[in-house]
Each structure stands twice: as structure tokens, then as C-alpha cells.
N, C-alpha and C. Protein backbone atom coordinates (compact mmCIF):
# COMPACT_ATOMS: atom_id res chain seq x y z
N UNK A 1 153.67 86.83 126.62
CA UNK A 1 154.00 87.63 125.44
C UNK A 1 154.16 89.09 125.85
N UNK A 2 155.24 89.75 124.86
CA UNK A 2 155.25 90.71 125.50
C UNK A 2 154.80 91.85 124.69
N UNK A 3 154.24 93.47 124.77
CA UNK A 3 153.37 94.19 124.27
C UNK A 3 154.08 94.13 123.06
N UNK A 4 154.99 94.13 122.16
CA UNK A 4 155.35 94.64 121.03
C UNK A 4 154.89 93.36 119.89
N UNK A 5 155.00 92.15 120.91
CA UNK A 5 154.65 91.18 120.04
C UNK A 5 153.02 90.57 119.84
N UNK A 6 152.22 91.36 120.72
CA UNK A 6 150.87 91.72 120.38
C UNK A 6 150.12 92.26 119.65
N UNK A 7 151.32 93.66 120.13
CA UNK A 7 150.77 94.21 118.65
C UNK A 7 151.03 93.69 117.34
N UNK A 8 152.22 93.15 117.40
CA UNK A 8 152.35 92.37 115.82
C UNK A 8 151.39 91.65 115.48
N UNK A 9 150.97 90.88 116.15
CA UNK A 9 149.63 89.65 116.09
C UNK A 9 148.67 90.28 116.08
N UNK A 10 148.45 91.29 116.81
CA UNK A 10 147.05 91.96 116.38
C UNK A 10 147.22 92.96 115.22
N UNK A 11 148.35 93.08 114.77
CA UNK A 11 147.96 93.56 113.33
C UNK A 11 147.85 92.98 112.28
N UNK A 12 148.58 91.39 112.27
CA UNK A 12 148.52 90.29 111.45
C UNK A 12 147.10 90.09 111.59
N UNK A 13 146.09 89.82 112.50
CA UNK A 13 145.05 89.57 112.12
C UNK A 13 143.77 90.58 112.05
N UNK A 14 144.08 91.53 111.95
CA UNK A 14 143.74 92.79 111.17
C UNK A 14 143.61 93.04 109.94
N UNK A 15 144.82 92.20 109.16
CA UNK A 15 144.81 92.10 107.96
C UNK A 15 144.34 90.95 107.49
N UNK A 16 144.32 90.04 108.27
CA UNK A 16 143.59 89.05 108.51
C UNK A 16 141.86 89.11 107.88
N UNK A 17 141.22 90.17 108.83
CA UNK A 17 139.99 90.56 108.59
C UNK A 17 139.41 91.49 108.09
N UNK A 18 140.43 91.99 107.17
CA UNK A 18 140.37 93.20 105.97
C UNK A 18 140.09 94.52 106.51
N UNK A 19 141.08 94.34 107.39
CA UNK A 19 140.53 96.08 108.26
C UNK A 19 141.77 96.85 107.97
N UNK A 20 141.71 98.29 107.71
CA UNK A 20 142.59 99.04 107.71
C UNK A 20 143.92 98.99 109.07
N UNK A 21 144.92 98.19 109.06
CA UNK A 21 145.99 98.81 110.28
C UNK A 21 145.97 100.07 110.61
N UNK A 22 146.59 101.14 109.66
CA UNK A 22 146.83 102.34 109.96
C UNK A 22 145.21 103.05 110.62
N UNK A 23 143.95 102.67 109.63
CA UNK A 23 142.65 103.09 110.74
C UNK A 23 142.64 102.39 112.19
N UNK A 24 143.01 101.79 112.23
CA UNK A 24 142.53 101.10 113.17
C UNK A 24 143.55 101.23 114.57
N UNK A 25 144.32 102.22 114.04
CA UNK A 25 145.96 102.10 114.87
C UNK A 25 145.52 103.66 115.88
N UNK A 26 144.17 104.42 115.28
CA UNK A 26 143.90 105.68 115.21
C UNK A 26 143.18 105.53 116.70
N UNK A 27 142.81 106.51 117.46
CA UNK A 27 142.73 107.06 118.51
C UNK A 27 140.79 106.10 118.85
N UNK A 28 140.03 106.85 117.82
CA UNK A 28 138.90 106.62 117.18
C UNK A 28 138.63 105.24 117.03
N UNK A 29 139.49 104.22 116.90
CA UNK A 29 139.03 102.59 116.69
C UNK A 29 139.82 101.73 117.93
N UNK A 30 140.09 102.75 119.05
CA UNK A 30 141.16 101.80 119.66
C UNK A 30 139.89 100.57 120.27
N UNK A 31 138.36 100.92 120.29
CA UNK A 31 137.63 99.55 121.31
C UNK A 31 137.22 98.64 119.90
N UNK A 32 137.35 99.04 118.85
CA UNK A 32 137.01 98.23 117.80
C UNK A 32 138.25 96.59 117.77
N UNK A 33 139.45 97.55 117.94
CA UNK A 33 140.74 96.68 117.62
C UNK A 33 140.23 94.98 118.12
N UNK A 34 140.08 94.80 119.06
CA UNK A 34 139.35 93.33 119.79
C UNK A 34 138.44 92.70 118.97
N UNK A 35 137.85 93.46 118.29
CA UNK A 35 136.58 92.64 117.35
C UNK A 35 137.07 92.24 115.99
N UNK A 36 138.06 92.85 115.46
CA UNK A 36 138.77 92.79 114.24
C UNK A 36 139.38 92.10 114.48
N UNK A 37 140.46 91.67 115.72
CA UNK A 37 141.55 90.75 115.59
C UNK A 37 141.07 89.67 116.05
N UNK A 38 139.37 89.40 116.54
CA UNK A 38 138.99 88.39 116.79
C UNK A 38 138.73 87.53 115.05
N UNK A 39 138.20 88.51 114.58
CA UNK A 39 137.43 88.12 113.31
C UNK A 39 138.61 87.65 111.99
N UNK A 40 140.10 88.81 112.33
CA UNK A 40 140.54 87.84 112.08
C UNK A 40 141.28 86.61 112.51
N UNK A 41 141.57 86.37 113.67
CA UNK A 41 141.80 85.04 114.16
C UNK A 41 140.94 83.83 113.79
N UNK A 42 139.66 84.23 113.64
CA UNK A 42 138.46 82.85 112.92
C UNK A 42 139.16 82.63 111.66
N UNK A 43 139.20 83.90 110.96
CA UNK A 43 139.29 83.93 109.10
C UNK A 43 140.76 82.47 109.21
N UNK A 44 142.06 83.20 109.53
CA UNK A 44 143.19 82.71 109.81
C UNK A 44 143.11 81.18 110.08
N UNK A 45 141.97 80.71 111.46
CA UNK A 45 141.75 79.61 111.73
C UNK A 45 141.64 78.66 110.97
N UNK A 46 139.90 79.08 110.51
CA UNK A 46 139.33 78.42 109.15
C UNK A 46 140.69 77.99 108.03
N UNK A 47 141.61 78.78 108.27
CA UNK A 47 142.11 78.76 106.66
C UNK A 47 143.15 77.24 107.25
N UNK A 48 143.92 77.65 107.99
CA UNK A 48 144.63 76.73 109.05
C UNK A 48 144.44 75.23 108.86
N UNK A 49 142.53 75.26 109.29
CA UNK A 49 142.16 73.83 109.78
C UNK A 49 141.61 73.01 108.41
N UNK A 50 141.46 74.14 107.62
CA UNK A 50 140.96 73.32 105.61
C UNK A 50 141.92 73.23 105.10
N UNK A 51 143.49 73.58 105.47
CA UNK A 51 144.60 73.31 104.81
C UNK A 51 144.78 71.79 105.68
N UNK A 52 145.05 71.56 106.88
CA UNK A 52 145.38 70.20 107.66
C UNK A 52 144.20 69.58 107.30
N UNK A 53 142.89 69.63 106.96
CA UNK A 53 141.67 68.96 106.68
C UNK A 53 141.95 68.17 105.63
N UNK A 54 142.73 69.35 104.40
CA UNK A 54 142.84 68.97 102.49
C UNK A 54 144.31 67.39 102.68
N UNK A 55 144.82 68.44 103.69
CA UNK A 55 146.04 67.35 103.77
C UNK A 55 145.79 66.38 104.30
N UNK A 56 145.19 65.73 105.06
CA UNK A 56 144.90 64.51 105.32
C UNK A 56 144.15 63.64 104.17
N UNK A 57 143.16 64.33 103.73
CA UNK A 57 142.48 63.60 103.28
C UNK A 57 143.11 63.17 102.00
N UNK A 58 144.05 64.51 101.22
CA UNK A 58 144.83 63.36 100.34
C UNK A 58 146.22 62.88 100.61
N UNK A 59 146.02 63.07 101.60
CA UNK A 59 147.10 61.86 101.59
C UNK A 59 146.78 60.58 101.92
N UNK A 60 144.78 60.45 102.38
CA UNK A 60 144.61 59.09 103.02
C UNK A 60 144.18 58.36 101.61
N UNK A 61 143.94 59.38 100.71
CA UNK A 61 143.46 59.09 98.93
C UNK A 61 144.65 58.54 98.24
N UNK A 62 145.86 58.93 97.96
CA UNK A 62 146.81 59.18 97.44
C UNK A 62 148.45 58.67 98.05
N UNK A 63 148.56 58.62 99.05
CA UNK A 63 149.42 58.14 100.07
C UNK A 63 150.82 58.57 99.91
N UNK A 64 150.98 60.32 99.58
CA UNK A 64 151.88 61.14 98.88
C UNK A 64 152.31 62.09 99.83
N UNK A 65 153.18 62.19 101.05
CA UNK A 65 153.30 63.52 101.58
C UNK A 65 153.29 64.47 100.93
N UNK A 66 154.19 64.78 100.00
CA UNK A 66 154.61 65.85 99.72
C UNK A 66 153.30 66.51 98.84
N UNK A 67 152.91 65.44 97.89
CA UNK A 67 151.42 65.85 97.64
C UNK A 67 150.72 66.64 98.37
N UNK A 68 150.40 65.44 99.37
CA UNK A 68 149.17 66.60 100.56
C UNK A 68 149.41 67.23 101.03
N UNK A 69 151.16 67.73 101.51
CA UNK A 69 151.19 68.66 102.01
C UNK A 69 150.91 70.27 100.93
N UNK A 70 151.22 69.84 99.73
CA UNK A 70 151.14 71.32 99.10
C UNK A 70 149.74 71.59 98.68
N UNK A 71 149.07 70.25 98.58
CA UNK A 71 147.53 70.35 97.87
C UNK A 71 147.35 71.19 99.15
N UNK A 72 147.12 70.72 100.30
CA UNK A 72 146.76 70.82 101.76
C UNK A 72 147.11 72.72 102.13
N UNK A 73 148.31 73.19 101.32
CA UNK A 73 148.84 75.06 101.60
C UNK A 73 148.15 75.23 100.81
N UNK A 74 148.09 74.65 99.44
CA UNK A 74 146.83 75.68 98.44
C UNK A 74 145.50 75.45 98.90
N UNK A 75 145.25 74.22 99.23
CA UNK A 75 143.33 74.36 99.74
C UNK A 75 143.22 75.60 100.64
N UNK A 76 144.18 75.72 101.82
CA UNK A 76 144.11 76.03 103.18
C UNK A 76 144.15 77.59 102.68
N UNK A 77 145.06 78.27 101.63
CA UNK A 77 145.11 79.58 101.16
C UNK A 77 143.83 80.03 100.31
N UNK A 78 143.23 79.00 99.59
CA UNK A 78 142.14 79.05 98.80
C UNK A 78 140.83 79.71 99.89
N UNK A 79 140.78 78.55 100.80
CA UNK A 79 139.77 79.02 102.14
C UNK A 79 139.88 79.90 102.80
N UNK A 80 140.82 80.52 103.28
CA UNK A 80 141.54 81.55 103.65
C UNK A 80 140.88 83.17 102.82
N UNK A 81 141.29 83.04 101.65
CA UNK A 81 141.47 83.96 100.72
C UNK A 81 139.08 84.05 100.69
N UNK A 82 139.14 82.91 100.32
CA UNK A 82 137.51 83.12 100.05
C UNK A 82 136.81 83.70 101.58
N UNK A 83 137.08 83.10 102.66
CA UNK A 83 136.41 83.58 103.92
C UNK A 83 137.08 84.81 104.13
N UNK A 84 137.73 85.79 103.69
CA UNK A 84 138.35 86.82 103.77
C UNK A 84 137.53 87.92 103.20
N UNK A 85 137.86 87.25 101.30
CA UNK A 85 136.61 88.38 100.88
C UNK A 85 135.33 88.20 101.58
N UNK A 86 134.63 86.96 101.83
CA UNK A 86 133.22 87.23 102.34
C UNK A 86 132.86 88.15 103.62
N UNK A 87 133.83 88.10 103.96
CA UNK A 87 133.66 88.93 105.61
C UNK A 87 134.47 90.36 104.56
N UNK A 88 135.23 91.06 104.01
CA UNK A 88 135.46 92.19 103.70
C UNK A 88 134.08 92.50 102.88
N UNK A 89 133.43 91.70 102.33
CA UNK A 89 132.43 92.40 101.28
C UNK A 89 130.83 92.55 101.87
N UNK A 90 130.92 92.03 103.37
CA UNK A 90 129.60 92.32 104.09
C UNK A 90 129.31 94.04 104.05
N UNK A 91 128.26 94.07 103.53
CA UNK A 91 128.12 96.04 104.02
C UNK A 91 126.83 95.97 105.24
N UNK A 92 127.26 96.82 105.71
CA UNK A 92 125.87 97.33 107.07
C UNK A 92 124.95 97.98 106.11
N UNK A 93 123.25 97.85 106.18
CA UNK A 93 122.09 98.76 105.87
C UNK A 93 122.11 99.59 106.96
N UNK A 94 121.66 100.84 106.52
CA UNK A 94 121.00 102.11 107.96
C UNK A 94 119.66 101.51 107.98
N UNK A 95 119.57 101.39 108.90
CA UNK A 95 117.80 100.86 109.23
C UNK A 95 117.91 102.48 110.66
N UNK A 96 116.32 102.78 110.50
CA UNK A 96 116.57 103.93 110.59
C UNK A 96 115.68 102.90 112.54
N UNK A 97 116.14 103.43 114.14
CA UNK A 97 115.71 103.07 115.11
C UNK A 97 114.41 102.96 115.11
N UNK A 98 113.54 103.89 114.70
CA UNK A 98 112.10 103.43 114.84
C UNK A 98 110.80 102.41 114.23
N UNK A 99 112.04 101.59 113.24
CA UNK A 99 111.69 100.97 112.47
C UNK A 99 111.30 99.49 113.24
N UNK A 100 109.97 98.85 112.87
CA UNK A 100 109.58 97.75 113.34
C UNK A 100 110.18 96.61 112.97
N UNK A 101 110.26 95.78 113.63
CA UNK A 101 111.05 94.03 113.54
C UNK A 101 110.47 93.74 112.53
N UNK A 102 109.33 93.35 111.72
CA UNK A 102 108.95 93.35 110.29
C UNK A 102 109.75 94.00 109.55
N UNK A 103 109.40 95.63 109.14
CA UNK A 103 109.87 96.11 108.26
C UNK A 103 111.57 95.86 108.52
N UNK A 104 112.07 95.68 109.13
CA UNK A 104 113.96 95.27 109.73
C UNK A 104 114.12 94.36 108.53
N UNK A 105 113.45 93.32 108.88
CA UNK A 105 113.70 91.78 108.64
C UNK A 105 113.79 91.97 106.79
N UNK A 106 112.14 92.38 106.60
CA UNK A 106 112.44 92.56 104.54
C UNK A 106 113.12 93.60 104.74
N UNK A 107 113.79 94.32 104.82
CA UNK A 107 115.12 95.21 104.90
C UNK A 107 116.21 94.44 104.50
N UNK A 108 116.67 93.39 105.46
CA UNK A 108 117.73 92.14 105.59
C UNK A 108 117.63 91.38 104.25
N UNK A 109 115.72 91.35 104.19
CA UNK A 109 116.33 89.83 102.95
C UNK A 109 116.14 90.78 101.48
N UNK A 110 116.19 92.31 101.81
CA UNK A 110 116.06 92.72 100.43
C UNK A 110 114.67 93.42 99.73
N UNK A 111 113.65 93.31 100.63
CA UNK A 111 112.76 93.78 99.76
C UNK A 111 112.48 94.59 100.02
């Protein structure tokens, strides 16, 4: 592959994993770019393998290509779309360094 078409792919899955392109295009995120286009390559995946998952299975129910194939694009966009927001709507806590593995942990679950 050649660089121009990398970058295309790594901006497709950028958007992929709800990250700003234009931030991320910036001077400031160039070692981030790898972790984003990993994260979204999973999101993308997931969505991929529950669309061929939906489609099989109804079509082994139903015995309808055309059926499973469209049930099979909407499951696969449905999964897609939901593992998307869940990974855009994670926020980081500041846990401040001197803080003990106890107090971390009820930090994490909230209390």
C-alpha cells in the first residue's frame, strides 16, 4: 500500500473510533494516531463480524438470502454504531499519582 492510501484508512478508522481527524492530523497527536486507528479497526471489526454472524444465522432460520443479507447490514451497522458510542462516551478520572491502589480502585467503581 502506498502512503496516500494509509492515510485514507487511517482516517477511516479514526472516525471509526470517534476521534477528531483534523486533531489528530495535528503535530501534537501524531504518536496517538496508532492507538486510534487501532481502536478503530476493533470498533469496524466487531461491526463486520455481527453483520456476517446476523446473516448466517438468518438465513440458517429463514432460508432467504436477500433477507439475511440486509437483516445481516442492519445488525452489523446496529453493532457498529453501539460499540462506537461506548468507546466515544468512556471519560478518563484525574486520579491524582500519589494516590493508593485502594483509594484508585473506589475511584473506578465510583465511590
Amino acid at each position: 500500500m502506498d502512503s496516500n492510501m494509509l492515510k485514507y484508512v487511517s482516517r477511516f478508522f479514526w472516525t471509526c473510533s470517534g476521534a477528531s481527524v483534523s486533531l489528530m492530523e495535528t503535530e501534537g497527536c501524531k504518536t496517538e494516531g496508532s492507538k486510534y486507528t487501532g481502536i478503530g479497526a476493533a470498533i469496524f471489526t466487531t461491526g463486520i463480524l455481527a453483520g456476517v454472524s446476523a446473516s448466517f444465522a438468518f438465513f440458517t432460520v429463514f432460508h432467504s438470502l436477500k433477507t439475511a443479507v440486509a437483516f445481516g447490514i442492519f445488525w452489523g451497522f446496529m453493532i457498529f454504531n453501539l460499540d462506537r458510542y461506548i468507546v466515544v462516551s468512556i471519560k478518563k478520572k484525574k486520579i491524582d499519582s500519589h494516590t493508593t491502589w485502594k483509594d484508585r480502585l473506589k475511584a473506578l467503581a465510583g465511590e
